[in-house]
Protein backbone atom coordinates (compact mmCIF):
# COMPACT_ATOMS: atom_id res chain seq x y z
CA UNK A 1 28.43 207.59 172.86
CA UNK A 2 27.07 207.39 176.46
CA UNK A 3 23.46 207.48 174.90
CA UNK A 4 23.91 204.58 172.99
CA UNK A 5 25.51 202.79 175.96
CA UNK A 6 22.75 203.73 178.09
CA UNK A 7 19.88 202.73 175.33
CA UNK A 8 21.68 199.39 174.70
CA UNK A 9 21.34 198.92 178.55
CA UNK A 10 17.92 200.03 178.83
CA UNK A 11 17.02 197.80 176.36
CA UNK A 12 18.46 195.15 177.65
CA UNK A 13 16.95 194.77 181.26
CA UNK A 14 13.62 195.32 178.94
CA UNK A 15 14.34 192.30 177.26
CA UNK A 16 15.18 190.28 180.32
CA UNK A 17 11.99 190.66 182.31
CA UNK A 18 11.13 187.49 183.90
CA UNK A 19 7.53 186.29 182.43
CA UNK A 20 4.43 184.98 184.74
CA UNK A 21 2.50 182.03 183.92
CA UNK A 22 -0.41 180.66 186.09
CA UNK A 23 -1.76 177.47 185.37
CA UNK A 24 -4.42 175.68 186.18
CA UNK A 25 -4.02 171.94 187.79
CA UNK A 26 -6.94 168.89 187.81
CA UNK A 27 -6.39 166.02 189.74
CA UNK A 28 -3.75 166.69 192.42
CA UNK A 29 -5.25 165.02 195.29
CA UNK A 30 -2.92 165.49 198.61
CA UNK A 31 -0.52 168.68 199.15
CA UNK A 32 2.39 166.49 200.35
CA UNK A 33 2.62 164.68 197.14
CA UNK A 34 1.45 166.61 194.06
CA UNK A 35 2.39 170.16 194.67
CA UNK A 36 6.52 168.75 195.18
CA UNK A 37 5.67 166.69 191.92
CA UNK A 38 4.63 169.60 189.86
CA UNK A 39 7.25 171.78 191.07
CA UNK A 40 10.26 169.12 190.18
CA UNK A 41 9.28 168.71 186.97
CA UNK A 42 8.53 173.10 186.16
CA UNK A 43 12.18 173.47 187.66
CA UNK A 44 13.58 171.04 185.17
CA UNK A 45 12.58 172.88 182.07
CA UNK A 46 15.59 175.61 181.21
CA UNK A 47 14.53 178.60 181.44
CA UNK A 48 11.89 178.07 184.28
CA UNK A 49 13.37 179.92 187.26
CA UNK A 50 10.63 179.65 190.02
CA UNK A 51 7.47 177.54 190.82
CA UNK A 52 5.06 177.97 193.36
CA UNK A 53 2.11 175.53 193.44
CA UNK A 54 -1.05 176.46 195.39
CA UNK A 55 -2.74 172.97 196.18
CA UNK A 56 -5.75 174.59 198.18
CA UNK A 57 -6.24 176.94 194.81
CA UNK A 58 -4.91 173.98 192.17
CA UNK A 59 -2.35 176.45 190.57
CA UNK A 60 0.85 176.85 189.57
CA UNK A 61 2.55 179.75 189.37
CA UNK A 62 5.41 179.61 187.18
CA UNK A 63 8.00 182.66 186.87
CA UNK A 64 10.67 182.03 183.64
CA UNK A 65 12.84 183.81 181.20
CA UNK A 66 10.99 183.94 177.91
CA UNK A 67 13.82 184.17 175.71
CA UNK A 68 14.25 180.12 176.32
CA UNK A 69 10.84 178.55 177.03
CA UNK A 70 7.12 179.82 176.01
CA UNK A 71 4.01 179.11 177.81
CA UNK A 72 3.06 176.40 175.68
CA UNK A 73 6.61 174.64 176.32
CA UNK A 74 5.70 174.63 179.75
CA UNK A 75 2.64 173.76 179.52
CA UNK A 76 3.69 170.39 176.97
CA UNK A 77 6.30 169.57 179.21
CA UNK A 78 4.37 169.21 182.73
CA UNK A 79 1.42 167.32 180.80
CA UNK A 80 4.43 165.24 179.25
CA UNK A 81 6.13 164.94 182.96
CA UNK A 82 3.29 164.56 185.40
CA UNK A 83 -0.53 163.08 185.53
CA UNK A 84 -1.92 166.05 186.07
CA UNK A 85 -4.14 168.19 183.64
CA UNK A 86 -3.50 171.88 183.04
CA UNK A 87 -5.32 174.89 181.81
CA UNK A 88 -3.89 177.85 181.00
């Protein structure tokens, strides 16, 4: 019995490994204004739980749980929510 419990728990923080996304962003043009922008609208998608933006290096960083939002949901959601264009 404490086998199974310990494989059910190994599996489990297996399962809940945070994915990394970095995507590439055209046409931010001022770090004051853009970066905040992309970040807002990456934190609103569930399941996105941390967003750093690199203006000097136009990327995005984007850290979330892929049991409730795949790359390409991100992705279709910040071209949806922003001006910007990304790359994967």
């Amino acid at each position: 019995m404490k086998k199974i419990f310990a494989i059910i728990l190994a599996t489990t923080f297996l399962y809940s490994i945070p994915s990394t996304a970095v995507f590439n962003i055209e046409g931010m043009s001022c770090p004051g204004g853009c970066a905040p922008k992309v970040t807002n609208a990456a934190l609103q998608i569930k399941g996105v739980e941390k967003c750093d933006v690199n203006f000097d290096e136009s990327k995005a960083t984007i850290i979330y749980d892929n049991e409730k939002v795949t790359e390409t949901d991100i992705l279709t959601t910040l071209r949806t929510n922003t001006t910007f264009k990304y790359v994967l």
